[in-house]
Structure formats: C-alpha cells, structure tokens
C-alpha atoms as a PDB file:
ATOM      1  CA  UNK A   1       2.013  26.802 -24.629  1.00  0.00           C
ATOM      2  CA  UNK A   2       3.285  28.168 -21.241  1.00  0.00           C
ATOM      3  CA  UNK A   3       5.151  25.914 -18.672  1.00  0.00           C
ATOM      4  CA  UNK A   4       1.716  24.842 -16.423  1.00  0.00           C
ATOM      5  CA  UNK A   5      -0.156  23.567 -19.416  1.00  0.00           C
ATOM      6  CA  UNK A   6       3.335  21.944 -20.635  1.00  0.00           C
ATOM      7  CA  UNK A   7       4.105  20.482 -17.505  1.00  0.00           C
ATOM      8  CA  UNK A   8       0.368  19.080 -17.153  1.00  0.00           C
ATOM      9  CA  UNK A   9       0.890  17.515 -21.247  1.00  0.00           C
ATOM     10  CA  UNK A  10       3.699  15.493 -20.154  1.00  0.00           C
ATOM     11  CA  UNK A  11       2.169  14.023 -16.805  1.00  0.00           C
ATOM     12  CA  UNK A  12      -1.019  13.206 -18.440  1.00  0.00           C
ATOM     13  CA  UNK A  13       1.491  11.110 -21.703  1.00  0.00           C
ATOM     14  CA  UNK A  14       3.356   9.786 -18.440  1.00  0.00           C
ATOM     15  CA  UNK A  15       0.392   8.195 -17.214  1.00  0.00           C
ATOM     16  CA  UNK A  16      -0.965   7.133 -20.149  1.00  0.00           C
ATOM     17  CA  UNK A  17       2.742   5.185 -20.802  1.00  0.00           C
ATOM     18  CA  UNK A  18       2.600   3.684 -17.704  1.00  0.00           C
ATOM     19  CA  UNK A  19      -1.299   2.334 -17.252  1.00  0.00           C
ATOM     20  CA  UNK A  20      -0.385   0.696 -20.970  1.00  0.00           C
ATOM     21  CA  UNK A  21       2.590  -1.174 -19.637  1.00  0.00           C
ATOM     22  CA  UNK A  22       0.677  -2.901 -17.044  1.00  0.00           C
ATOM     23  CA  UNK A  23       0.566  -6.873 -17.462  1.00  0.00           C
ATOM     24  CA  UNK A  24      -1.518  -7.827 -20.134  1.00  0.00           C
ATOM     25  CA  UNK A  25      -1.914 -11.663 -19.156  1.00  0.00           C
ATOM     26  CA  UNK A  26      -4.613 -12.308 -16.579  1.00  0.00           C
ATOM     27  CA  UNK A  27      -3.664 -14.695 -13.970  1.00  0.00           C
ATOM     28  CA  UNK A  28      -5.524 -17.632 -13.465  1.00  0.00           C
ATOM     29  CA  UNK A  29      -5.553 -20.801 -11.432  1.00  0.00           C
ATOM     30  CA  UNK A  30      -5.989 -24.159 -13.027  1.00  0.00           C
ATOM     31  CA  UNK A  31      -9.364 -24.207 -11.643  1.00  0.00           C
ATOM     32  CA  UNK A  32     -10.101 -21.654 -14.039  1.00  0.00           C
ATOM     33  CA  UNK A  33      -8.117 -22.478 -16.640  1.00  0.00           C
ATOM     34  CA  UNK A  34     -10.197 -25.887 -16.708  1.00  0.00           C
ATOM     35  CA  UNK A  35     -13.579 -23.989 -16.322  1.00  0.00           C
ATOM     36  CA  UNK A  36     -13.040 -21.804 -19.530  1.00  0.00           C
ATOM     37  CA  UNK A  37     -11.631 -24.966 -21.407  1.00  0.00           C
ATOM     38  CA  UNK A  38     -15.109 -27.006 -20.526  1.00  0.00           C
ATOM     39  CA  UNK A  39     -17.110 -23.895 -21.675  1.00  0.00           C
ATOM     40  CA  UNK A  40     -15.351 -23.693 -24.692  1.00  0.00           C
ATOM     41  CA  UNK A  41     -16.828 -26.606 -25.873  1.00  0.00           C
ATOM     42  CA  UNK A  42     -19.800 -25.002 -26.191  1.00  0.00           C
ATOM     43  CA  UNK A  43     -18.771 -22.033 -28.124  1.00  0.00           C
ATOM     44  CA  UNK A  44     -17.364 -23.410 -31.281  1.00  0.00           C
ATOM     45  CA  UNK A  45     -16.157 -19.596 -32.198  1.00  0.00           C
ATOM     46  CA  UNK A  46     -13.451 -19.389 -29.379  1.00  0.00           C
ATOM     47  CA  UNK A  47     -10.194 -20.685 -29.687  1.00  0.00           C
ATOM     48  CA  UNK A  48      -7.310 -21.169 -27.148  1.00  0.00           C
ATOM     49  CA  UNK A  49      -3.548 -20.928 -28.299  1.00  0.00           C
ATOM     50  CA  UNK A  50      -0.485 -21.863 -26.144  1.00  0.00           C
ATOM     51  CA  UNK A  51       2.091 -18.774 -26.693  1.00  0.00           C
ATOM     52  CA  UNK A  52       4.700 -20.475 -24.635  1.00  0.00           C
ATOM     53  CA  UNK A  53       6.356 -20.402 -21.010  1.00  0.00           C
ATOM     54  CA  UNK A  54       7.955 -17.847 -19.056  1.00  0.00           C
ATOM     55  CA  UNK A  55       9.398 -18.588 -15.350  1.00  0.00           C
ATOM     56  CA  UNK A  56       6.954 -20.515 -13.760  1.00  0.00           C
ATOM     57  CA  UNK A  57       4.002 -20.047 -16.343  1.00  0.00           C
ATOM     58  CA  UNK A  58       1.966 -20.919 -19.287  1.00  0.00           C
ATOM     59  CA  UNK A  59       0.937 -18.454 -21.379  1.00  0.00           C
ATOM     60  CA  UNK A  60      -2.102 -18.707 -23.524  1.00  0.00           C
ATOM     61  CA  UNK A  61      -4.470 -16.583 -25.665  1.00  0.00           C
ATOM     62  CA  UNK A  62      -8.523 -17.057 -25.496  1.00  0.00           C
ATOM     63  CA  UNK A  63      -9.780 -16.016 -29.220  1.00  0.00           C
ATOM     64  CA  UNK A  64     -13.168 -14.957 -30.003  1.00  0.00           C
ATOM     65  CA  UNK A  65     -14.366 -13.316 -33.285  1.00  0.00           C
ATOM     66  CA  UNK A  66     -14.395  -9.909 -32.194  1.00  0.00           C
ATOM     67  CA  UNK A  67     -11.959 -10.042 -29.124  1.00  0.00           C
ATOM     68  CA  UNK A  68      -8.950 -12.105 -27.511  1.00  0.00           C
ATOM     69  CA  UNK A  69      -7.709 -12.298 -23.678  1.00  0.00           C
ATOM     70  CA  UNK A  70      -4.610 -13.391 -22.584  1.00  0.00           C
ATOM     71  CA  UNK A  71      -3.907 -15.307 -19.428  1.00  0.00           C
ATOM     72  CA  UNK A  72      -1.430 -17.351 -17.860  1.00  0.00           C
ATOM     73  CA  UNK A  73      -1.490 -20.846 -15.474  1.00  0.00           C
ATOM     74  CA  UNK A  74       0.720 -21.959 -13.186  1.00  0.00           C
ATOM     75  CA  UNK A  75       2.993 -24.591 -14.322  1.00  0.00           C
ATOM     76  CA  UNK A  76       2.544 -26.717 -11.145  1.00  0.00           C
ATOM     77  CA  UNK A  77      -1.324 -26.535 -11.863  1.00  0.00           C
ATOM     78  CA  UNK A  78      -1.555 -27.144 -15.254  1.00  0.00           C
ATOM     79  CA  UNK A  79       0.802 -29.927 -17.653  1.00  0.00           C
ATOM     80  CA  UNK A  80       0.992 -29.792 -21.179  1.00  0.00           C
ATOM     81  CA  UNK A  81       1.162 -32.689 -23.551  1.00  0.00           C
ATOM     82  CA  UNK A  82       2.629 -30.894 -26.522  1.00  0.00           C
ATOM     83  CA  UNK A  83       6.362 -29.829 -26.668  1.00  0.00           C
ATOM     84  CA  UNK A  84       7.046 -26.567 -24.611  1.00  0.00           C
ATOM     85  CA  UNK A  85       8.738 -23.912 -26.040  1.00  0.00           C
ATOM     86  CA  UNK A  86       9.772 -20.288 -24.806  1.00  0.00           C
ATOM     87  CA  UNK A  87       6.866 -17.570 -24.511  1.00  0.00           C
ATOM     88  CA  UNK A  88       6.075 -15.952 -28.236  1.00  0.00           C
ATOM     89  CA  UNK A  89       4.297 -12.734 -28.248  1.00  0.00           C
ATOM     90  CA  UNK A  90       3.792 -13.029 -32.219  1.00  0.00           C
ATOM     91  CA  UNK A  91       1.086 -15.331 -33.481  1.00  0.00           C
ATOM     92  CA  UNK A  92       2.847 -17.160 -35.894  1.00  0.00           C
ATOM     93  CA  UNK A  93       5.000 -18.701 -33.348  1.00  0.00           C
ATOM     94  CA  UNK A  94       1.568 -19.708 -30.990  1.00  0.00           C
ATOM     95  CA  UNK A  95       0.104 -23.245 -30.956  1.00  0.00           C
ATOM     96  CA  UNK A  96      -3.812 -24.004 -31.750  1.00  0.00           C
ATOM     97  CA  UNK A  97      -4.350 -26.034 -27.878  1.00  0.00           C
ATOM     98  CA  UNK A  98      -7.424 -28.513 -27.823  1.00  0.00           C
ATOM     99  CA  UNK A  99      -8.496 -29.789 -24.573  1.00  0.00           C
ATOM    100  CA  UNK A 100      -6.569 -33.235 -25.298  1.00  0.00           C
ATOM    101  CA  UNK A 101      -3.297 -31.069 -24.723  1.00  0.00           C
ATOM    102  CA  UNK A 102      -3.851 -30.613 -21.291  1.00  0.00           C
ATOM    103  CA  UNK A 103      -3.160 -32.623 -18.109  1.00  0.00           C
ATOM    104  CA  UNK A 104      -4.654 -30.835 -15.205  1.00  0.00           C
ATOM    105  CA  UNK A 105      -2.242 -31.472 -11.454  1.00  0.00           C
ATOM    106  CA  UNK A 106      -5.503 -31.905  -9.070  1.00  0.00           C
END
C-alpha cells in the first residue's frame, strides 16, 4: 500500500469515527414528546423507557419490535412522577414509563 492510498484509508476510518459519535438522542419538545405518547396508545407493540437525566434533560428510549429511537425532553417541558435518577445508557438500569408517569408544563 503506498502513502496516497494509506493516507486516503485513514481519512475515510476518520470520518467514519466521527459521523458515529454524533448525538444519538433526538431532541424533542414536549409537544412532541406528548404527541408520540398519545399515539402510542394505539400501537400496543411500542414501548417508552425513561433512561434517566442529564443537565437539563430527560432521556428516554421509544421501543418497537424491530427498532428503538432515542430522544430527549426538556426538563422545564416535561415532569416526571417517578423518582429521577442519573442518565443510564444500559437497559437494565432504564424504567418501563406509562403515560400516568408524566406531567406535561403547558
């Protein structure tokens, strides 16, 4: 492999690294947030699940069978009515949320 085609390898890996560190929680507004909640309803297969907070959000997990999103709400928007705890990335640390759980600010 000569230098060109090296050099080219590691920009193209240096890319790649960097698009897949982008943020992978969608911001929404409580608007939103309440919107997909009310449509859930509907769709007994999705699920939502409260991974915790982080500065001035709530993050939280929208589970399908054969995909999940994750999003987070402003915590000025959007109360909770279960105990709060620090974000968790793993699931065995995330909380099944029903609708009841949430206290919407407008």
């Amino acid at each position: 492999m000569n230098k060109e085609n090296l050099f080219q390898l590691i920009l193209f890996v240096g890319i790649l690294v960097v698009s897949g560190c982008e943020e992978k929680f969608i911001l929404v507004t409580g608007q939103e947030f309440k919107e997909r909640l009310e449509e859930s309803k509907v769709h007994s297969a999705v699920s939502y699940w409260y991974l915790g907070d982080k500065g001035e959000f709530h993050f939280f997990v929208e589970k399908w069978p054969t995909r999940q999103e994750g999003f987070k709400v402003s915590q000025e928007q959007v109360d909770l009515l279960i105990r709060h705890q620090p974000l968790k990335e793993e699931p065995e640390g995330w909380v099944n949320l029903k609708a009841s759980h949430v206290k919407f600010k407008f």
